[in-house]
N, C-alpha and C. Protein backbone atom coordinates (compact mmCIF):
# COMPACT_ATOMS: atom_id res chain seq x y z
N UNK A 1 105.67 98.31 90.11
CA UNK A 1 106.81 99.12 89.72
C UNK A 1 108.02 98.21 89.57
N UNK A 2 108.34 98.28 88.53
CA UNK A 2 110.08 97.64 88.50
C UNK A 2 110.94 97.96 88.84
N UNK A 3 111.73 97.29 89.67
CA UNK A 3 112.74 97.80 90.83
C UNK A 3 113.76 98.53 89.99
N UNK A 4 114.64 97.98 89.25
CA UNK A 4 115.43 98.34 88.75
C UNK A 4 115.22 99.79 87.84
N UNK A 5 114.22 99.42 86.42
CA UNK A 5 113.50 100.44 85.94
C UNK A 5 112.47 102.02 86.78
N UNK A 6 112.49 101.51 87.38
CA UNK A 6 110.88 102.12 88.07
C UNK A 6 110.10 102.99 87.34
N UNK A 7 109.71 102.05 86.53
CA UNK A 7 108.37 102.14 85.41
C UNK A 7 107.21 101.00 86.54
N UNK A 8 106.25 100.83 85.30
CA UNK A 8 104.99 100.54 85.82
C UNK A 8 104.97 98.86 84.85
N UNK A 9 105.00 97.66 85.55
CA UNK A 9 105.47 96.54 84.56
C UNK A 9 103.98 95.57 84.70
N UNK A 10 103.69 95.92 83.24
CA UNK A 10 102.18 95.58 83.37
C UNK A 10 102.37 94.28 82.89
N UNK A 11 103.58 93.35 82.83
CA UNK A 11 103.44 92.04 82.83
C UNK A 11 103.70 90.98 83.80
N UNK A 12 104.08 91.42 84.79
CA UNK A 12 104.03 90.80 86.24
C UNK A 12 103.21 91.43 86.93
N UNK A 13 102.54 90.04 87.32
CA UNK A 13 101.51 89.98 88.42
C UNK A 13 101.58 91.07 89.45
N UNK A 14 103.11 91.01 90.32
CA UNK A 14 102.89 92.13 90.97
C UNK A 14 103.09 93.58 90.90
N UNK A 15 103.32 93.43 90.06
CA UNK A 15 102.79 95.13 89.62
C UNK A 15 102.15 95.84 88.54
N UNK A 16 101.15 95.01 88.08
CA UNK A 16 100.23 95.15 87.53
C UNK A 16 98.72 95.35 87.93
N UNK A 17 98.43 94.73 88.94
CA UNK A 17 97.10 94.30 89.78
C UNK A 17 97.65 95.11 91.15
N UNK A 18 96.84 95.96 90.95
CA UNK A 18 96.22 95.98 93.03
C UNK A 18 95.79 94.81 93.14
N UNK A 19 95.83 94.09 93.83
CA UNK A 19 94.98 92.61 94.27
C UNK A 19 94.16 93.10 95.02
N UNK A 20 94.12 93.88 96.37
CA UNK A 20 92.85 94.22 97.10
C UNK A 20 91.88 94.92 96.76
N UNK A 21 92.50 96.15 95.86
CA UNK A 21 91.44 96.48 95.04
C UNK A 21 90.84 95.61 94.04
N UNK A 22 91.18 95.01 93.23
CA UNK A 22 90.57 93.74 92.20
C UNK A 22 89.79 92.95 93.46
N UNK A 23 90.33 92.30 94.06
CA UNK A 23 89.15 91.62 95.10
C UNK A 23 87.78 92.05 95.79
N UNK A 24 88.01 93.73 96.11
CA UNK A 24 86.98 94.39 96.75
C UNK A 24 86.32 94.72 95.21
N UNK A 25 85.99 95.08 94.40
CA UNK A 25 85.56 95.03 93.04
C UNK A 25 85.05 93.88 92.75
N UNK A 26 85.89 92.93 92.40
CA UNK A 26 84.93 90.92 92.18
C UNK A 26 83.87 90.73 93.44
N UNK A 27 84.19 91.43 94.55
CA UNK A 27 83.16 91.12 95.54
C UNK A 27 81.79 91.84 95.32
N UNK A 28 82.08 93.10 94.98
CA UNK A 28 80.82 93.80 94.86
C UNK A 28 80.12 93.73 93.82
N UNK A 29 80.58 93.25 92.51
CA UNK A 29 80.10 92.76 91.64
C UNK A 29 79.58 91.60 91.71
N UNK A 30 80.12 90.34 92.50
CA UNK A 30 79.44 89.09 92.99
C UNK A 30 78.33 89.67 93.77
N UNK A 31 78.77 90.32 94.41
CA UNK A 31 77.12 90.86 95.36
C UNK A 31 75.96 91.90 95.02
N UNK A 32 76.43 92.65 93.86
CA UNK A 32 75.65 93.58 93.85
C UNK A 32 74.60 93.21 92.04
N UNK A 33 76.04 92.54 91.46
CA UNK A 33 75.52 92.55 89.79
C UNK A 33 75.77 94.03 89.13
N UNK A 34 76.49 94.23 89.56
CA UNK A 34 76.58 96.14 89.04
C UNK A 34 78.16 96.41 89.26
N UNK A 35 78.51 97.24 88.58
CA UNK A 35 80.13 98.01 88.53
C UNK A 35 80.11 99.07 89.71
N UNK A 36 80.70 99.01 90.32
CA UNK A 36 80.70 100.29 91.20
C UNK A 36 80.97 101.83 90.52
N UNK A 37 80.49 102.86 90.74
CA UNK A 37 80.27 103.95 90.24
C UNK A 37 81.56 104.41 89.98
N UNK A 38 82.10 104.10 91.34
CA UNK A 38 83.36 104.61 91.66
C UNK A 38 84.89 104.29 90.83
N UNK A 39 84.22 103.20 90.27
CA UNK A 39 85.64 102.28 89.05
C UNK A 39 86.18 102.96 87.86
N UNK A 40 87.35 102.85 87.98
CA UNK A 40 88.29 103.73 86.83
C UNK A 40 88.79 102.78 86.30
N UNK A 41 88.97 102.89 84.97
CA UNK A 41 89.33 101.69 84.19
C UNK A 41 90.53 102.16 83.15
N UNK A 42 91.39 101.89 82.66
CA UNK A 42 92.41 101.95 81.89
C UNK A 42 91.92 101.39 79.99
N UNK A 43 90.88 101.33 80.20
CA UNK A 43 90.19 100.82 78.67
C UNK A 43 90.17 102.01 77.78
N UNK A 44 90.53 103.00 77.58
CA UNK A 44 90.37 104.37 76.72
C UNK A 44 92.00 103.79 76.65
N UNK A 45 93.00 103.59 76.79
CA UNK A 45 94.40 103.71 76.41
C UNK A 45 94.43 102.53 75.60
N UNK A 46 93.59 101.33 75.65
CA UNK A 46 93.77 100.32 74.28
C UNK A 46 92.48 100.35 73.10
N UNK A 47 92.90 99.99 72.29
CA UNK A 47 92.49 100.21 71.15
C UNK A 47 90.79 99.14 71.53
N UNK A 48 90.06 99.80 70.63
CA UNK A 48 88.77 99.33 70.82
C UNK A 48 87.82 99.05 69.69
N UNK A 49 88.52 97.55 69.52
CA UNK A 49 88.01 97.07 67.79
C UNK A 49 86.70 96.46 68.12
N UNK A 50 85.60 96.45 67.09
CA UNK A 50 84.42 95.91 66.92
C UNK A 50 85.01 94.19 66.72
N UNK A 51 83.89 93.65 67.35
CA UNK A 51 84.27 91.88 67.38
C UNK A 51 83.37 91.88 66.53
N UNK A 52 82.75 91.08 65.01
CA UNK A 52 82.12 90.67 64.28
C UNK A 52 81.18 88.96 64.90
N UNK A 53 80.24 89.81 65.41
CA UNK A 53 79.56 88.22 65.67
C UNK A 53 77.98 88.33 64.82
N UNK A 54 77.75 86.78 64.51
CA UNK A 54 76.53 86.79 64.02
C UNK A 54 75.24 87.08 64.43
N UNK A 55 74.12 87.19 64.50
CA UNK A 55 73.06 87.29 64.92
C UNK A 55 72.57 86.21 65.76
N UNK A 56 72.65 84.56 64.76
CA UNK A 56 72.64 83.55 65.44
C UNK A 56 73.71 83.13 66.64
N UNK A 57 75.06 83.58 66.74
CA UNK A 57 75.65 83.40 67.23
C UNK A 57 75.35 84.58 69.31
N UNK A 58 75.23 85.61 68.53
CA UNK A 58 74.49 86.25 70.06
C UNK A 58 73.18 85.26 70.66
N UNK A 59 72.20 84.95 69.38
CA UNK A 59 71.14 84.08 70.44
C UNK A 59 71.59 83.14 70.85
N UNK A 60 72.62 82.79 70.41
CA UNK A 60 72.84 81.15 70.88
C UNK A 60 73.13 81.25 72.44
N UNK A 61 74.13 82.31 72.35
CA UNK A 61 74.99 82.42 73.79
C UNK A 61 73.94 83.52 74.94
N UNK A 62 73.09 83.68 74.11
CA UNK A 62 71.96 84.29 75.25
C UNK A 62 71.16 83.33 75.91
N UNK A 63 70.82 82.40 74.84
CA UNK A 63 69.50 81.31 75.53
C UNK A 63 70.32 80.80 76.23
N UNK A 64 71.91 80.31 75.97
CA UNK A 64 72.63 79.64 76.97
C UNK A 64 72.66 80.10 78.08
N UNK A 65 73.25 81.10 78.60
CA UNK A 65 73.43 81.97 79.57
C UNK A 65 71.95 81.93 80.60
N UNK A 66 71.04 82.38 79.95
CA UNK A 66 69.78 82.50 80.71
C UNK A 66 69.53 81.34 81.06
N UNK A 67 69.38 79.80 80.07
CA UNK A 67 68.73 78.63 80.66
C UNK A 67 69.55 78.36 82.06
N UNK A 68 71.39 78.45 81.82
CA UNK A 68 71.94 78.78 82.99
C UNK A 68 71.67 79.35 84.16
N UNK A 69 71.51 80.11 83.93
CA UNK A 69 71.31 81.39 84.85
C UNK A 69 69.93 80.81 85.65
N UNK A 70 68.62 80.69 84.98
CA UNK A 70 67.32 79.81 85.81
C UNK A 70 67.42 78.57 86.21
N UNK A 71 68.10 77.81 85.57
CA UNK A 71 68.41 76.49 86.48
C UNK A 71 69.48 76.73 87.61
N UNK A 72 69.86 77.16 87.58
CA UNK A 72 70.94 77.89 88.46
C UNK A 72 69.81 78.25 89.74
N UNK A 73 69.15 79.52 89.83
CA UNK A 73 68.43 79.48 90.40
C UNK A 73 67.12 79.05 91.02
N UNK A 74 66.46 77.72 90.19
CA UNK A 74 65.52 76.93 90.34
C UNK A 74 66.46 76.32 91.27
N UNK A 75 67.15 75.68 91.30
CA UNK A 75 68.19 74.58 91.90
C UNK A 75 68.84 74.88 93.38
N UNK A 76 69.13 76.17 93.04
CA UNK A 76 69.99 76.56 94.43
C UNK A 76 69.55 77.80 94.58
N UNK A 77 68.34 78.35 94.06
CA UNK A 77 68.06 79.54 94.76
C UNK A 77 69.02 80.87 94.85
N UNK A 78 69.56 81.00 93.90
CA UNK A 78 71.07 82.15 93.55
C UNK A 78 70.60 82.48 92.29
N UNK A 79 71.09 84.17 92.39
CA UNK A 79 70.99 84.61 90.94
C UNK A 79 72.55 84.66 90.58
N UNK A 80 72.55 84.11 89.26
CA UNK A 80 73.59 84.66 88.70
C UNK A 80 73.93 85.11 87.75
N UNK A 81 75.25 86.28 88.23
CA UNK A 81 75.49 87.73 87.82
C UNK A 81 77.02 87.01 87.26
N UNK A 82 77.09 87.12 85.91
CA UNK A 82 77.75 87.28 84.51
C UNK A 82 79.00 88.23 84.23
N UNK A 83 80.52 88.01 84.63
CA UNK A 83 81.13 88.83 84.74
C UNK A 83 82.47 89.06 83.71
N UNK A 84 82.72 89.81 83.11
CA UNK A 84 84.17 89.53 82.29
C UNK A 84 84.92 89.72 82.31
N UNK A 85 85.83 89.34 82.99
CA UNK A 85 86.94 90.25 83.03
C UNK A 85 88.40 89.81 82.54
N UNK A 86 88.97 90.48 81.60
CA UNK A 86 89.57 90.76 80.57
C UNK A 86 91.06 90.65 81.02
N UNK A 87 91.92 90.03 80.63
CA UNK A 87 92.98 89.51 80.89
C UNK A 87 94.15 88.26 81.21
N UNK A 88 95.13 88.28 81.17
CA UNK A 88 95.87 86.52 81.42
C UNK A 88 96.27 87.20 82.72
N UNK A 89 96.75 87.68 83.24
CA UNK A 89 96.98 88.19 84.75
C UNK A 89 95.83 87.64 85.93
N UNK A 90 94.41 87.94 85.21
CA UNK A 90 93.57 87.72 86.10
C UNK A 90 93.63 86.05 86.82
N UNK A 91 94.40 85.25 86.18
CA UNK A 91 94.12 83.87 86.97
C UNK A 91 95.06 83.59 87.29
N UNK A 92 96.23 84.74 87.96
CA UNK A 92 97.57 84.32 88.82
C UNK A 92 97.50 84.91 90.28
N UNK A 93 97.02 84.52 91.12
CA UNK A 93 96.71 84.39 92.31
C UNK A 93 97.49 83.98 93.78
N UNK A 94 98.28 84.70 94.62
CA UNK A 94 99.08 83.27 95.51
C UNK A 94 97.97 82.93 96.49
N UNK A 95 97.06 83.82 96.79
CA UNK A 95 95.73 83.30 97.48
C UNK A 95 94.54 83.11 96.79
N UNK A 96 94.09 81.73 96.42
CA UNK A 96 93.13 81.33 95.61
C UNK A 96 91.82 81.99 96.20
N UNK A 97 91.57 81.58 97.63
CA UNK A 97 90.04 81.94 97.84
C UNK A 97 89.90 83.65 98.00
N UNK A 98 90.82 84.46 97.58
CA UNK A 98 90.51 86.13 97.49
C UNK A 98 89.27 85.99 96.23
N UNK A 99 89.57 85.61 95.06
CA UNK A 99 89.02 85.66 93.70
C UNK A 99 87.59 84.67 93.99
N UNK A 100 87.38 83.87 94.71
CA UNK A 100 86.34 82.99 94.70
C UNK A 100 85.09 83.70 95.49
């Protein structure tokens, strides 16, 4: 909330992000590989354009991902779960190891 305004200022960090909620979310998704049921998302209020990618261009970034993903777990015995999350906010942090 902006002090002065008291609107909702979705370009500073702090008041844009719950941080504990965003953290308890990156966690359960690190742990589970799944969205929680329970997640409400603000994605219906922006616009939702088709990205034009090629055919070759999806396999490319699939075989990548997967050879990743099995050497990954040949190596260290971890699966890993593939996450996106959408934004320049997301990598302003004053506590680094919440997000890790």
């Amino acid at each position: 909330m902006h002090p002065k305004y008291r609107v909702q200022d979705w370009d500073d960090a702090h008041g844009a992000i719950q941080w504990p909620r965003l953290v308890t979310f990156l966690q359960y998704v690190k742990g589970t590989g799944a969205i929680p049921e329970s997640h409400m998302s603000h994605d219906h209020l922006n616009a939702q354009r088709e990205v034009p990618l090629s055919e070759e261009t999806i396999i490319l970034w699939r075989e990548k991902s997967e050879r990743i993903a099995r050497e990954h777990l040949e190596k260290h015995g971890e699966r890993v779960v593939w996450a996106i999350v959408d934004g320049f906010l997301l990598y302003w942090s004053q506590v680094r190891s919440l997000l890790v």
